[in-house]
N, C-alpha and C. Protein backbone atom coordinates (compact mmCIF):
# COMPACT_ATOMS: atom_id res chain seq x y z
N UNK A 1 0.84 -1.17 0.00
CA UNK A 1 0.00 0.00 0.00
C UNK A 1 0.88 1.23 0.00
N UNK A 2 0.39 2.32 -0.56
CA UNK A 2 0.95 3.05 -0.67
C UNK A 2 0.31 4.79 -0.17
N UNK A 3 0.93 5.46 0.46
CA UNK A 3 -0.05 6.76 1.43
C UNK A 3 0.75 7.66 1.05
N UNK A 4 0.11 8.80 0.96
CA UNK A 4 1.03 9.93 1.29
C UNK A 4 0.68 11.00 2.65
N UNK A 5 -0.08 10.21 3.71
CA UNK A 5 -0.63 11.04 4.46
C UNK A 5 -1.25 10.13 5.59
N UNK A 6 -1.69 10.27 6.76
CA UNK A 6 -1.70 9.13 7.40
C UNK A 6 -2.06 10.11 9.08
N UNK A 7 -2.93 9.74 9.72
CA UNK A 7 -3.02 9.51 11.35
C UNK A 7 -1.88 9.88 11.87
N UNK A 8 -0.86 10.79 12.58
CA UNK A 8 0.22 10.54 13.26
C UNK A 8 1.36 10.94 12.55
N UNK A 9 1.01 11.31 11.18
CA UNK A 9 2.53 10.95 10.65
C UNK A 9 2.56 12.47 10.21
N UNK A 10 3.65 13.01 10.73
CA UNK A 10 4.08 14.44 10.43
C UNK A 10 4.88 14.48 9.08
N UNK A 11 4.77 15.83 8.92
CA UNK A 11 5.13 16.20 7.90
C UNK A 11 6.38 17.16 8.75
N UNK A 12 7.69 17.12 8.67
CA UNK A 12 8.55 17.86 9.59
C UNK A 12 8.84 19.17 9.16
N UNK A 13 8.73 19.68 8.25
CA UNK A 13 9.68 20.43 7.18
C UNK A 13 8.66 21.83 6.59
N UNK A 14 9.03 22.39 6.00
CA UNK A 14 8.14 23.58 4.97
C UNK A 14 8.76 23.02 3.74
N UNK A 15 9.88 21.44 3.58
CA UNK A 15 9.89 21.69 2.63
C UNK A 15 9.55 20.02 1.67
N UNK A 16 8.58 19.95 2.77
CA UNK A 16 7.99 18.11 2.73
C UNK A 16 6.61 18.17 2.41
N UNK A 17 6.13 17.99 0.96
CA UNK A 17 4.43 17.40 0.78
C UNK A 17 4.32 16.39 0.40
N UNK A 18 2.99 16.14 0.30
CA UNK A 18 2.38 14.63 0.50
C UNK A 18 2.25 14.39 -0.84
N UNK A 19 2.30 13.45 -1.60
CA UNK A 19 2.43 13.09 -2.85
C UNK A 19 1.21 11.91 -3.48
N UNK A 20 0.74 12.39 -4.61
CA UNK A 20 -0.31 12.20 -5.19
C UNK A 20 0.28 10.84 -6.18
N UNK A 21 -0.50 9.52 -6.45
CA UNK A 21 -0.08 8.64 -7.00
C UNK A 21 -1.05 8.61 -8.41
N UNK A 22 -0.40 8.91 -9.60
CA UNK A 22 -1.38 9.51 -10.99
C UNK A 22 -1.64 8.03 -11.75
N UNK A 23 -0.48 7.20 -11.69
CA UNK A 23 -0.29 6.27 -12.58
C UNK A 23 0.05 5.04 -12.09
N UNK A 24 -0.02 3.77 -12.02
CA UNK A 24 0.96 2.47 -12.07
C UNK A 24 1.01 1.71 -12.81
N UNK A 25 2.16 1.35 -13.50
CA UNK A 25 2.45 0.69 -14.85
C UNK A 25 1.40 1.04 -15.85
N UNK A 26 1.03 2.32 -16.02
CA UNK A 26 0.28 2.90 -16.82
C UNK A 26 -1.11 3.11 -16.90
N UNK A 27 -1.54 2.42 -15.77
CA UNK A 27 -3.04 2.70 -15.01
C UNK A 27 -3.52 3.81 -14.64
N UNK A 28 -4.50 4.65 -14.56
CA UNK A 28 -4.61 6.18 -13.88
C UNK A 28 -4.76 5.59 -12.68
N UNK A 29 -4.85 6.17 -11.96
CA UNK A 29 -5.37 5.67 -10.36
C UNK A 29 -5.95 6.89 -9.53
N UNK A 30 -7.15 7.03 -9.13
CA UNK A 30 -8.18 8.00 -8.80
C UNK A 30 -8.35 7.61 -7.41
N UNK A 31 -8.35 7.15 -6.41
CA UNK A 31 -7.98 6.84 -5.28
C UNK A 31 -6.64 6.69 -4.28
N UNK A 32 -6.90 6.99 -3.13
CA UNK A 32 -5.70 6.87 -1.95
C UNK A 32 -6.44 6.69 -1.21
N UNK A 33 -5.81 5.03 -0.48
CA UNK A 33 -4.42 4.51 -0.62
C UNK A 33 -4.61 3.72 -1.84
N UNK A 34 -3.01 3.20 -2.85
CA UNK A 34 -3.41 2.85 -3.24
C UNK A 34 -2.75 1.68 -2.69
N UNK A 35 -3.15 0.38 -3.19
CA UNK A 35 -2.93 -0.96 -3.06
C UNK A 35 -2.29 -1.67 -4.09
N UNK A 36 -0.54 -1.94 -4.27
CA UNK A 36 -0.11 -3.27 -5.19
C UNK A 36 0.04 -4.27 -4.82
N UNK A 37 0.81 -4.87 -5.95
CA UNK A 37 1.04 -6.36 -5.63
C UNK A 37 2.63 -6.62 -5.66
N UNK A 38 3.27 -7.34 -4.94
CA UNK A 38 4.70 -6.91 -4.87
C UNK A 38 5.09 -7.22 -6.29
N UNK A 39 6.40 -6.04 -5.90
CA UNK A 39 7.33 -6.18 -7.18
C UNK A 39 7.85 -5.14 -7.67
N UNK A 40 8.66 -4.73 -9.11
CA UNK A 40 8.76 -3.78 -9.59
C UNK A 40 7.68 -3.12 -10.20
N UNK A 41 7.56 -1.67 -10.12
CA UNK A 41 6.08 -0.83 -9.97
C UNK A 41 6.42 0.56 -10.88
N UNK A 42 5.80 0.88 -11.86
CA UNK A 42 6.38 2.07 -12.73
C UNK A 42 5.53 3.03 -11.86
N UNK A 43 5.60 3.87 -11.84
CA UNK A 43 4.72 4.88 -11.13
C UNK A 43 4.79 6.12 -11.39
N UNK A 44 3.62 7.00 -11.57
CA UNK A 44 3.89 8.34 -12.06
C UNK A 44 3.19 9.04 -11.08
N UNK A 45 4.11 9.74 -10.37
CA UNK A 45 3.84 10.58 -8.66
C UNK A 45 3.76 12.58 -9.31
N UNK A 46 2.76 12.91 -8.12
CA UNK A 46 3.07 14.25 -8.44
C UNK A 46 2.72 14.95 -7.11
N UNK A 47 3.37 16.28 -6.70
CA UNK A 47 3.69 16.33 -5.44
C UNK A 47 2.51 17.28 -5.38
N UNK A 48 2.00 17.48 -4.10
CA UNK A 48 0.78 18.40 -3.79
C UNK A 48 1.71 19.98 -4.03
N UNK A 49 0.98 21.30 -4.46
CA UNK A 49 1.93 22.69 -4.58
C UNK A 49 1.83 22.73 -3.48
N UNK A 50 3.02 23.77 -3.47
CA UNK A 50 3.03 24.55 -1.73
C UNK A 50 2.32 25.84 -2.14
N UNK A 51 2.19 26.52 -1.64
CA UNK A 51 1.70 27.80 -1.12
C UNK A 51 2.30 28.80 -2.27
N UNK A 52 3.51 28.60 -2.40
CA UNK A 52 4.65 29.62 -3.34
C UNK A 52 5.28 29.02 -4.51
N UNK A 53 4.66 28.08 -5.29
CA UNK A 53 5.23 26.98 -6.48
C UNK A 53 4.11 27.57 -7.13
N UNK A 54 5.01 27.41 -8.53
CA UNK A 54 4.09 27.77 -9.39
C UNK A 54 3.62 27.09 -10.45
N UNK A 55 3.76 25.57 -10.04
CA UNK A 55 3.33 24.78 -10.52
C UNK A 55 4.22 23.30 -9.77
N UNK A 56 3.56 21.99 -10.59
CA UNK A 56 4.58 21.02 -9.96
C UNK A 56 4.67 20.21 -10.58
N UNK A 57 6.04 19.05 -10.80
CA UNK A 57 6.17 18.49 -12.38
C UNK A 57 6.08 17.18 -11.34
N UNK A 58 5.20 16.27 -12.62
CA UNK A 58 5.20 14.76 -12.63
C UNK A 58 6.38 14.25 -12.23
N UNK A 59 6.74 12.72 -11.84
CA UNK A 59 7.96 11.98 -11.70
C UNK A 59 7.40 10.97 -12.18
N UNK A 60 8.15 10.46 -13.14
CA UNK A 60 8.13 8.65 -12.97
C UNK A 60 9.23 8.12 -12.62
N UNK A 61 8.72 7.00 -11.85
CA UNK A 61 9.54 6.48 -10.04
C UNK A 61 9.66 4.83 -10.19
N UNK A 62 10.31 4.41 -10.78
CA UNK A 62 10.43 2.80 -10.36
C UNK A 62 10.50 2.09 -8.89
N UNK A 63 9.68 1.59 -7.85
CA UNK A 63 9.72 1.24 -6.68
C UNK A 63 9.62 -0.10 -7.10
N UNK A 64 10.88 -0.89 -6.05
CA UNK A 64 10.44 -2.06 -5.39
C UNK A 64 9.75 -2.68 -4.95
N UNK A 65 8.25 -2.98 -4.92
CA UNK A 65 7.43 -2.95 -3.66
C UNK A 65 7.38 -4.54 -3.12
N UNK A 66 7.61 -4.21 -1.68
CA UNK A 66 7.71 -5.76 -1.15
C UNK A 66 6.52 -6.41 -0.55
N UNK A 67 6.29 -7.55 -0.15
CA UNK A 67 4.99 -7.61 -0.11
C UNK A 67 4.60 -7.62 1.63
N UNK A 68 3.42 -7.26 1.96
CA UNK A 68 2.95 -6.75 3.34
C UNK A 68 3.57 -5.70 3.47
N UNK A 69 4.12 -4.76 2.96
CA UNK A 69 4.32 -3.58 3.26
C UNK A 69 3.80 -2.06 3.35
N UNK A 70 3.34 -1.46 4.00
CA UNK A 70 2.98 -0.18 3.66
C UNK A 70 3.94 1.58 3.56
N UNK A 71 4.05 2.04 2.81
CA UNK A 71 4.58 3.06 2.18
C UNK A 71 4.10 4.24 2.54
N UNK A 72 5.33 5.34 3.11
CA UNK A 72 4.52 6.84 3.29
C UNK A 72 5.31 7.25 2.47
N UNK A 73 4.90 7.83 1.65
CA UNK A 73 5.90 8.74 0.38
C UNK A 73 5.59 10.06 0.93
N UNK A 74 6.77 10.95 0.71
CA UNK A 74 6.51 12.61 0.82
C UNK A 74 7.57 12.86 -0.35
N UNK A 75 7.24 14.14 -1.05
CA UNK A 75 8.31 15.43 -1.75
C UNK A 75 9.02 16.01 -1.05
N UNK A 76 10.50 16.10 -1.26
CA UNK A 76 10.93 16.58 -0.50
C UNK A 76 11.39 18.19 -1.34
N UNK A 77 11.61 19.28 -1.89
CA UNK A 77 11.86 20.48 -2.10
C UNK A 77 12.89 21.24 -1.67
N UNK A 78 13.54 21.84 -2.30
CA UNK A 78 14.65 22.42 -1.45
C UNK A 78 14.22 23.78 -1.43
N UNK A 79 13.23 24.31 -1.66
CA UNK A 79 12.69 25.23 -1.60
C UNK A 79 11.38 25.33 -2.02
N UNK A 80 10.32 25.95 -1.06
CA UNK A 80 8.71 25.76 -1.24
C UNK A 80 8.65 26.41 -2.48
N UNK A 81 9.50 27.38 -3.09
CA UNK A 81 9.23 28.01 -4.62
C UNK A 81 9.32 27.10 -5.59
N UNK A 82 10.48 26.26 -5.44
CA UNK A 82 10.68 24.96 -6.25
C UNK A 82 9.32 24.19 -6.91
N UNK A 83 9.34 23.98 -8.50
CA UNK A 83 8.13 23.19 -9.01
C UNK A 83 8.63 21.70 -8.68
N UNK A 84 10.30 21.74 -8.90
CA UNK A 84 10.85 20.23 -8.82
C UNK A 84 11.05 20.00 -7.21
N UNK A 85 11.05 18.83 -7.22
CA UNK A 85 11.02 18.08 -5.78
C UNK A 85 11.80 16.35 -6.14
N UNK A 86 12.12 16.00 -5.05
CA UNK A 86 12.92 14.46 -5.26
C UNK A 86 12.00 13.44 -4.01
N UNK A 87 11.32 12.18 -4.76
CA UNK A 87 10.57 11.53 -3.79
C UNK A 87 11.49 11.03 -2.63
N UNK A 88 10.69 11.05 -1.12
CA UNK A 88 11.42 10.51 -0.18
C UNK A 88 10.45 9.42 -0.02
N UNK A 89 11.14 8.05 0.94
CA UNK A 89 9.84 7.25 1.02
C UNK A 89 10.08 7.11 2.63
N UNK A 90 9.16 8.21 3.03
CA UNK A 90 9.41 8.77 4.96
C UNK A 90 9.63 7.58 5.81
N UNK A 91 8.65 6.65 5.37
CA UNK A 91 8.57 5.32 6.25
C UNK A 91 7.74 4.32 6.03
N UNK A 92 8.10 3.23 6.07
CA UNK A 92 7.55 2.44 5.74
C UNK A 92 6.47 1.45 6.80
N UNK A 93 5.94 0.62 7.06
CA UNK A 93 5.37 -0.38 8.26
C UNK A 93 4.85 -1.77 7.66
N UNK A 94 4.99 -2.83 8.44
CA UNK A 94 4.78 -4.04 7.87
C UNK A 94 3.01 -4.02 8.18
N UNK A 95 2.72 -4.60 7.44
CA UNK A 95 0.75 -4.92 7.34
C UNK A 95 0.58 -6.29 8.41
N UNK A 96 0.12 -6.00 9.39
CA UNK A 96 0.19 -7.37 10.15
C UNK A 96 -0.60 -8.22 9.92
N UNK A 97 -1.62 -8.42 9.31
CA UNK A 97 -2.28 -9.90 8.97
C UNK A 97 -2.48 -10.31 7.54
N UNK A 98 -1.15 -10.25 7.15
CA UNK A 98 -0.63 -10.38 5.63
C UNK A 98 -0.03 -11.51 5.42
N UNK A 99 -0.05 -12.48 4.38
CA UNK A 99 0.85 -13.29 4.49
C UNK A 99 2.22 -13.25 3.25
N UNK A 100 3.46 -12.52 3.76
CA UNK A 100 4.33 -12.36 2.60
C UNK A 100 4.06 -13.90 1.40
N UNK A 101 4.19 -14.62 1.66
CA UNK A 101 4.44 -16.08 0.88
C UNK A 101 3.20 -15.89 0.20
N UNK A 102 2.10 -15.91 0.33
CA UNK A 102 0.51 -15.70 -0.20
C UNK A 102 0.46 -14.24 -1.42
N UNK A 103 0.68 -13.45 -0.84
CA UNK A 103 1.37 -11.87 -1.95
C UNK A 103 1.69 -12.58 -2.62
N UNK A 104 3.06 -12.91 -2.54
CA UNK A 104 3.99 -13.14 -3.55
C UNK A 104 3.20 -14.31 -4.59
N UNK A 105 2.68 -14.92 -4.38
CA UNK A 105 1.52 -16.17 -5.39
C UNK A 105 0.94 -15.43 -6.25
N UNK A 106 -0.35 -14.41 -5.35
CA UNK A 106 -1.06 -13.89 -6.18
C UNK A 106 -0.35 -13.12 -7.16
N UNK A 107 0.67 -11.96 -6.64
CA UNK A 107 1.03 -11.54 -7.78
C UNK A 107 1.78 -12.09 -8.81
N UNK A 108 2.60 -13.03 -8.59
CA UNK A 108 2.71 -14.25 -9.51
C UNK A 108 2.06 -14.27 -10.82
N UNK A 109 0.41 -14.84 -10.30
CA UNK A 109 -0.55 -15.56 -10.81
C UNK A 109 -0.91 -13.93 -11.69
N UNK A 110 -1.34 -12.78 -11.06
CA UNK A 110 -1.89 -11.46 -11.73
C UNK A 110 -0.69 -11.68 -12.78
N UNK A 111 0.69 -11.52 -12.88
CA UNK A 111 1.84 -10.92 -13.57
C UNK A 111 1.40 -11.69 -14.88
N UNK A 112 1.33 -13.24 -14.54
CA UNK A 112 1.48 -14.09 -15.71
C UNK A 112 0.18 -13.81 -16.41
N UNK A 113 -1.01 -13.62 -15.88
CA UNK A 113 -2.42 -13.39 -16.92
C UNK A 113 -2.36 -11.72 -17.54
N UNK A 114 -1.57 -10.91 -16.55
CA UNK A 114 -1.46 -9.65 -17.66
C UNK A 114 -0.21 -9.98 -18.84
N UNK A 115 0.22 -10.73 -18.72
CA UNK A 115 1.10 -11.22 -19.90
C UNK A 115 0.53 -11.94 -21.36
N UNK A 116 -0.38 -12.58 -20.58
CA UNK A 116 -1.20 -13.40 -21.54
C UNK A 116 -2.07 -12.42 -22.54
N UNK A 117 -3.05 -11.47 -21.12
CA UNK A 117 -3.43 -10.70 -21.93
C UNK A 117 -2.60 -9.41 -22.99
N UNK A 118 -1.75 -9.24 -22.65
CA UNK A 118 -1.02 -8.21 -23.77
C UNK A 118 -0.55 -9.55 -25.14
N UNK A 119 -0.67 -10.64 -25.12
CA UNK A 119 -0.50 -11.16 -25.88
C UNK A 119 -1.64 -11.23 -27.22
N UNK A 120 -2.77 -11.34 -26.93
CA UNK A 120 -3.85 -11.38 -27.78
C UNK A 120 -4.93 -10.20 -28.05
């Protein structure tokens, strides 16, 4: 799973926002959180503006994603004027009634039928 925002979880900085997830492996994605399946993950992130940006540019982000894991992504900025920003991934937490070995099947099983289907 993947958050950019969360119960508890600070944002430390003026120069840290929460980051919007647009795309995965070429999917739009209109919801948060979102939810994968482990593995390598194309992703096209875009950071919330600050206050003083005058705009803010897309990233596409190759992540690892392992399985039972959950993800806090933030932008990090070196200045709130800044449109560009570099993803941080603040912290992560294991999903406790997950079973890593079980993930790893299903997405398996998903990987090989989206294969099939780009075939025909």
């Amino acid at each position: 799973m993947i958050f950019s925002r969360r119960t508890n979880f600070a944002i430390h900085s003026n120069s840290q926002y929460p980051v919007r997830v647009v795309s995965i492996d070429g999917s739009m994605q209109f919801s948060m959180p979102v939810q994968l399946a482990p593995g390598e993950r194309e992703l096209v992130l875009e950071a919330m503006l600050s206050r003083s940006a005058f705009g803010t540019k897309q990233k596409n982000v190759r992540l690892k994603i392992a399985p039972c894991t959950r993800y806090f992504l933030l932008a990090q900025r070196d200045s709130p004027m800044q449109a560009d920003w570099q993803l941080t991934v603040a912290s992560t937490e294991v999903v406790s009634a997950c079973d890593p070995a079980e993930e790893l099947q299903k997405a398996g099983a998903s990987e090989r039928s989206a294969e099939t289907a780009r075939l025909f």
